[in-house]
Structure formats: C-alpha cells, structure tokens
PDB file of N, CA and C in Angstrom:
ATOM      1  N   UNK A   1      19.855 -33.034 -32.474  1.00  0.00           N
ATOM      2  CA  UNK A   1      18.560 -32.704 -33.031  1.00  0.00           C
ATOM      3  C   UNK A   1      18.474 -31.194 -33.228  1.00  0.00           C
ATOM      4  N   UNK A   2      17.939 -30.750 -34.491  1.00  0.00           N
ATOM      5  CA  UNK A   2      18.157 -29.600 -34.648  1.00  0.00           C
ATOM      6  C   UNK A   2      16.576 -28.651 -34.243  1.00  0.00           C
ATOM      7  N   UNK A   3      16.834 -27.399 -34.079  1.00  0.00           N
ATOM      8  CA  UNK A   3      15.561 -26.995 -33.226  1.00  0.00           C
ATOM      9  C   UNK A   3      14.511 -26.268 -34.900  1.00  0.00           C
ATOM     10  N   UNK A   4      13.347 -25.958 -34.493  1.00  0.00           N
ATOM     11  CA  UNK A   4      12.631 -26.006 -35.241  1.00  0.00           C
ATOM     12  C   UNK A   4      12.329 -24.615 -35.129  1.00  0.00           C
ATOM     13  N   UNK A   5      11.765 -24.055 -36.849  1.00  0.00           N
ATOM     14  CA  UNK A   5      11.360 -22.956 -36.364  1.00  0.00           C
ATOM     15  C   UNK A   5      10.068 -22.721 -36.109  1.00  0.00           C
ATOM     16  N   UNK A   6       9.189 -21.467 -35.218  1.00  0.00           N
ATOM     17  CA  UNK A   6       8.166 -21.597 -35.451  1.00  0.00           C
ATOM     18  C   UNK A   6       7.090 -21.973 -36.585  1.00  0.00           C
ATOM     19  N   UNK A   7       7.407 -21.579 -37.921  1.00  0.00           N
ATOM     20  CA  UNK A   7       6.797 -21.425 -38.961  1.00  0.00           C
ATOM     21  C   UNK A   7       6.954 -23.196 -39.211  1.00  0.00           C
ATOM     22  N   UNK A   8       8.212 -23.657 -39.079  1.00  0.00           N
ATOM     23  CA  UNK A   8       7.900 -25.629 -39.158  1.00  0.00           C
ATOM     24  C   UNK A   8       6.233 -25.850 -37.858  1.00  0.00           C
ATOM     25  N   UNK A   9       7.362 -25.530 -36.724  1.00  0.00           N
ATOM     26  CA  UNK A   9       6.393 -26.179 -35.859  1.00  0.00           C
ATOM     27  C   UNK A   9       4.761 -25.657 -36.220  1.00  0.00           C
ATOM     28  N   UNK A  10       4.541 -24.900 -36.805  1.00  0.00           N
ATOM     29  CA  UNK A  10       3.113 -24.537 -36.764  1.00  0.00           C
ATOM     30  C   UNK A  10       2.334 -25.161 -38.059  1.00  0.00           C
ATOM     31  N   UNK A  11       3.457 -25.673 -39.061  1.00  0.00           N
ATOM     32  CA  UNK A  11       3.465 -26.866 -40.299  1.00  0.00           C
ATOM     33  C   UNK A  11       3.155 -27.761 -39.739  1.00  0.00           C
ATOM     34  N   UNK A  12       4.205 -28.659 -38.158  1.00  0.00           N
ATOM     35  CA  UNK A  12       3.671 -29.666 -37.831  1.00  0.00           C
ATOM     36  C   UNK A  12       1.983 -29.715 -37.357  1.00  0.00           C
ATOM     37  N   UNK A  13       1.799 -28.651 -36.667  1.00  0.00           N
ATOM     38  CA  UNK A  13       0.490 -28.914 -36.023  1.00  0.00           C
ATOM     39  C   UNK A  13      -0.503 -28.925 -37.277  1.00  0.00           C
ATOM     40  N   UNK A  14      -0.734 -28.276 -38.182  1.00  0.00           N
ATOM     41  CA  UNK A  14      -1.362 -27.986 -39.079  1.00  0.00           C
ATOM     42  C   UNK A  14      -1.702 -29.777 -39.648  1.00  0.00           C
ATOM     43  N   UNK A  15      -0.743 -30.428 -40.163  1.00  0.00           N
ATOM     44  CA  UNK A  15      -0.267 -31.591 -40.572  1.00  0.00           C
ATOM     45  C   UNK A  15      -0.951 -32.431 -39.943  1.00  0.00           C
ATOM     46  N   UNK A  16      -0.541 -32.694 -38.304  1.00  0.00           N
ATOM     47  CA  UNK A  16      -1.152 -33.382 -37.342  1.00  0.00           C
ATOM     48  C   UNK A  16      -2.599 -33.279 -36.985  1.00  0.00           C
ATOM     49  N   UNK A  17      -3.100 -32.230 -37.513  1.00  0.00           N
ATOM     50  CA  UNK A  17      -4.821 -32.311 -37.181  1.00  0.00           C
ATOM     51  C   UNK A  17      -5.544 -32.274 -38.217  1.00  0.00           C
ATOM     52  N   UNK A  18      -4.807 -32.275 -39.471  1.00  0.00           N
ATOM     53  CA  UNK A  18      -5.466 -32.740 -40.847  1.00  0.00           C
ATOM     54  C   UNK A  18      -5.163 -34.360 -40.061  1.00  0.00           C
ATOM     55  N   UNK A  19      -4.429 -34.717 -40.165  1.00  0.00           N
ATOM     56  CA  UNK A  19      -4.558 -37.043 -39.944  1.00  0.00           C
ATOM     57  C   UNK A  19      -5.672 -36.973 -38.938  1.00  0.00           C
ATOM     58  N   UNK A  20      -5.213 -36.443 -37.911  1.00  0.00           N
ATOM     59  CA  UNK A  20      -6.229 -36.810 -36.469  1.00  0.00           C
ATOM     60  C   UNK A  20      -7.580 -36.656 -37.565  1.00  0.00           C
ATOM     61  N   UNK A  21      -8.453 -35.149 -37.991  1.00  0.00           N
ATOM     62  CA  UNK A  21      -9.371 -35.085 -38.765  1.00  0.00           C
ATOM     63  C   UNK A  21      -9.531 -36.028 -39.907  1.00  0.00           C
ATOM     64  N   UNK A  22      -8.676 -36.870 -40.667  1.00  0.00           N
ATOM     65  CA  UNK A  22      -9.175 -37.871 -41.495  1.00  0.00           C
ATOM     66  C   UNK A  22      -9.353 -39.649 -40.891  1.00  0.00           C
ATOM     67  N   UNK A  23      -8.195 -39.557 -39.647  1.00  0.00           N
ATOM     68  CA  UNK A  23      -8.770 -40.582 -39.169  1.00  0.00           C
ATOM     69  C   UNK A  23     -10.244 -41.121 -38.018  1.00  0.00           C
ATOM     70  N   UNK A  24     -10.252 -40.299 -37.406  1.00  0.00           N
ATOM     71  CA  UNK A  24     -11.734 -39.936 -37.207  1.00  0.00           C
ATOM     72  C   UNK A  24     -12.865 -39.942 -38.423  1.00  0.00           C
ATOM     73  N   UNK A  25     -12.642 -39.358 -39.406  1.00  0.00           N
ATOM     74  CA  UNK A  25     -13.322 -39.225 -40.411  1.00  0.00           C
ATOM     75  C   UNK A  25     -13.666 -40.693 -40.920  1.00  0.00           C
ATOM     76  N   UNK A  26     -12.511 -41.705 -40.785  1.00  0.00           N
ATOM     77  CA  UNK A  26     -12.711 -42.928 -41.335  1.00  0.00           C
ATOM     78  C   UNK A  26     -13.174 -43.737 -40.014  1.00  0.00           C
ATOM     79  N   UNK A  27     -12.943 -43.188 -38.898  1.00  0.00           N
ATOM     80  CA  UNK A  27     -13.942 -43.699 -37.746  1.00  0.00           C
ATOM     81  C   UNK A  27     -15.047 -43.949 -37.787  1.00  0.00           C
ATOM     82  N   UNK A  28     -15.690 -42.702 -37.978  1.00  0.00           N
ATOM     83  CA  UNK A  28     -17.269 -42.194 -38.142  1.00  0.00           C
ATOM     84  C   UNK A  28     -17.833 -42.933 -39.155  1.00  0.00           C
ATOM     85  N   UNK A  29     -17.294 -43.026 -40.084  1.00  0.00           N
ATOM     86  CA  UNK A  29     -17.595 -44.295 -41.495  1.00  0.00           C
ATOM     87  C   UNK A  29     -18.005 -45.303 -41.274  1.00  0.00           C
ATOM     88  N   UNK A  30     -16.623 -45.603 -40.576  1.00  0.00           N
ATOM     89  CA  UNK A  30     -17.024 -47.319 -40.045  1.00  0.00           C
ATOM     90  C   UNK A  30     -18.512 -47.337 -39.472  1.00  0.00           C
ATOM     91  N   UNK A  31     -18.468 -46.697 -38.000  1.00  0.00           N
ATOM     92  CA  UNK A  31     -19.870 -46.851 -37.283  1.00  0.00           C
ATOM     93  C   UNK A  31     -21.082 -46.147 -37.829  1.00  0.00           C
ATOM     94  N   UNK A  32     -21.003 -45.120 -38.213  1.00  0.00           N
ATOM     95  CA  UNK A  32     -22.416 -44.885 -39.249  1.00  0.00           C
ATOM     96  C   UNK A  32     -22.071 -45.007 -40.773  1.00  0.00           C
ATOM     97  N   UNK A  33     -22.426 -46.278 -41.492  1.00  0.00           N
ATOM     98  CA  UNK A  33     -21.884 -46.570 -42.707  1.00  0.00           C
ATOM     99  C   UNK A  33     -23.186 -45.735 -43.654  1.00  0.00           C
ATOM    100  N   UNK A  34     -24.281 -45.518 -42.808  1.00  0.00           N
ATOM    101  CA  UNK A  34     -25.481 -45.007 -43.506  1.00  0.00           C
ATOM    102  C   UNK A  34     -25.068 -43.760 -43.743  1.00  0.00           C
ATOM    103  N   UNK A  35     -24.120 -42.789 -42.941  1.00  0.00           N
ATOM    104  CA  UNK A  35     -24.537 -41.643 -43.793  1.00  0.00           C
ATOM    105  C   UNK A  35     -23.490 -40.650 -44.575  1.00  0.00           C
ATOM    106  N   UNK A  36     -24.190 -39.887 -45.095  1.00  0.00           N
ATOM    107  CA  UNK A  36     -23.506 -39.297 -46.480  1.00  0.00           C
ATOM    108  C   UNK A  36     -21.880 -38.648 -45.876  1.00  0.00           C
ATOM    109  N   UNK A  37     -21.184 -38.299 -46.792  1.00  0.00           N
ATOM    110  CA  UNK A  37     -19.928 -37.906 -46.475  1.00  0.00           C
ATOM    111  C   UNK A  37     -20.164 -36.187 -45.993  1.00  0.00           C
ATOM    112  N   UNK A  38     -21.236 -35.705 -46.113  1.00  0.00           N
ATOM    113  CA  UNK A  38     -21.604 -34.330 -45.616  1.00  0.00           C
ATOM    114  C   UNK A  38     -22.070 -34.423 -44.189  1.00  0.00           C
ATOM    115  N   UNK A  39     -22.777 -36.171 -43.923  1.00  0.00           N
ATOM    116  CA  UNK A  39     -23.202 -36.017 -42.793  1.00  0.00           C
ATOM    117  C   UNK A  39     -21.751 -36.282 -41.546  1.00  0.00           C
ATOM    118  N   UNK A  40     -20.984 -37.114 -42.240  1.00  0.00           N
ATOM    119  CA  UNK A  40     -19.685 -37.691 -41.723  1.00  0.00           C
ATOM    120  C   UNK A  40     -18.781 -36.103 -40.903  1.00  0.00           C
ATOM    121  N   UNK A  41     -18.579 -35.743 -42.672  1.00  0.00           N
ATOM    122  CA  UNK A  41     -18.012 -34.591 -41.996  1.00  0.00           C
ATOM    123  C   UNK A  41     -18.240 -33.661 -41.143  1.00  0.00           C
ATOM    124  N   UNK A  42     -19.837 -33.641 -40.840  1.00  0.00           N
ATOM    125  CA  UNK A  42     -20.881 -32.411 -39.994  1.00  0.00           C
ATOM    126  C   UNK A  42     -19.923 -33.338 -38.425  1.00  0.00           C
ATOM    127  N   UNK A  43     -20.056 -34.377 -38.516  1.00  0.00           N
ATOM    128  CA  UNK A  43     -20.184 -35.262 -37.022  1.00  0.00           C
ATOM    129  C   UNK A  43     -18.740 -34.924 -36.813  1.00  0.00           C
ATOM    130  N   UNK A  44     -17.863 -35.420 -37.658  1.00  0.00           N
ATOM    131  CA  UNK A  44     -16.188 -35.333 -37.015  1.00  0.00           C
ATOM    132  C   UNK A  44     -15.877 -33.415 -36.617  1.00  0.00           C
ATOM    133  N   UNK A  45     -16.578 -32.654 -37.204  1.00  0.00           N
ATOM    134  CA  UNK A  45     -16.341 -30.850 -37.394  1.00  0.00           C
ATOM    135  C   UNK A  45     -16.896 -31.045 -35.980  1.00  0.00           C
ATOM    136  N   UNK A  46     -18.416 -31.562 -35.183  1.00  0.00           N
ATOM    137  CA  UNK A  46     -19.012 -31.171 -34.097  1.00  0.00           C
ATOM    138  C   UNK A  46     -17.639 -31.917 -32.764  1.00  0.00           C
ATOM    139  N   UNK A  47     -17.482 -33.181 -33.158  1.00  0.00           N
ATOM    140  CA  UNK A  47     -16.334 -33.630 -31.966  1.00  0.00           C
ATOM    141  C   UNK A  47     -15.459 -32.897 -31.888  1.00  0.00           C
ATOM    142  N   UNK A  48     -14.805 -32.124 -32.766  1.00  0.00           N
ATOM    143  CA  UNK A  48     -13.320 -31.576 -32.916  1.00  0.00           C
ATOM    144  C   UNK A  48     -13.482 -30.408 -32.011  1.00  0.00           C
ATOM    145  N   UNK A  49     -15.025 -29.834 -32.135  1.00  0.00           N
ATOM    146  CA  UNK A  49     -15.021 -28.279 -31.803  1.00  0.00           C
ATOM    147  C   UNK A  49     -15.455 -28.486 -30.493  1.00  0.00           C
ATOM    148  N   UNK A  50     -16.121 -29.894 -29.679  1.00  0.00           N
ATOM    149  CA  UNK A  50     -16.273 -30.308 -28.410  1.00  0.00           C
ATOM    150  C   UNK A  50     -15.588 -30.546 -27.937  1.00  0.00           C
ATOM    151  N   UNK A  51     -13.919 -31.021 -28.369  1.00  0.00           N
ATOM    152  CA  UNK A  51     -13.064 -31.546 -27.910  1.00  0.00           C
ATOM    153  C   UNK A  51     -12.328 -30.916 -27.258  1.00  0.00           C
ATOM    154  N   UNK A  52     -11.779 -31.506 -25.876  1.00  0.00           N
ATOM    155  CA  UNK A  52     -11.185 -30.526 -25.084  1.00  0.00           C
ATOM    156  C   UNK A  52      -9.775 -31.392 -24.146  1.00  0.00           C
ATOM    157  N   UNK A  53      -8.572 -30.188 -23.650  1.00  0.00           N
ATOM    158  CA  UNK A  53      -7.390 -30.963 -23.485  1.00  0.00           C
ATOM    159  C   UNK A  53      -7.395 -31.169 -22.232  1.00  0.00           C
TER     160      UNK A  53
END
C-alpha cells in the first residue's frame, strides 16, 4: 500500500464530509419532509457545528 500525501489525505477528508454532509442532508428530508431545502440545510450546518469526537 502506497503512503499518501498530505495534500491526498486532506482530498480524502474534504470528500468524506461532503457524503457524511449529503447524507444527513437526505436524513433530515426524510424526517422533516415539510421543510424547505434552506431549512434542511440550516438543520444539517447546526448538527455538524454541534458535533463532537
């Protein structure tokens, strides 16, 4: 396995929290089907920035 350089690995992360951010996004959909895609996105932006490791 060949090693990565920073500038990949910081591609991967970039990559990986755009999906995490759209699948959530299609989370939030599901359970509030009422509201607008501005309100969707307000809700998944507030979890992301609450979210902790």
């Amino acid at each position: 396995m060949q090693k990565r350089t920073p500038a990949e690995n910081y591609k991967q992360v970039i990559l990986l929290r755009e999906m995490a951010f759209k699948l959530k996004m299609a989370q939030v959909r599901k359970v509030y089907p009422e509201l607008s895609d501005a309100e969707v996105e307000k809700k998944v932006k507030k979890i992301f920035l609450n979210a902790s490791t």
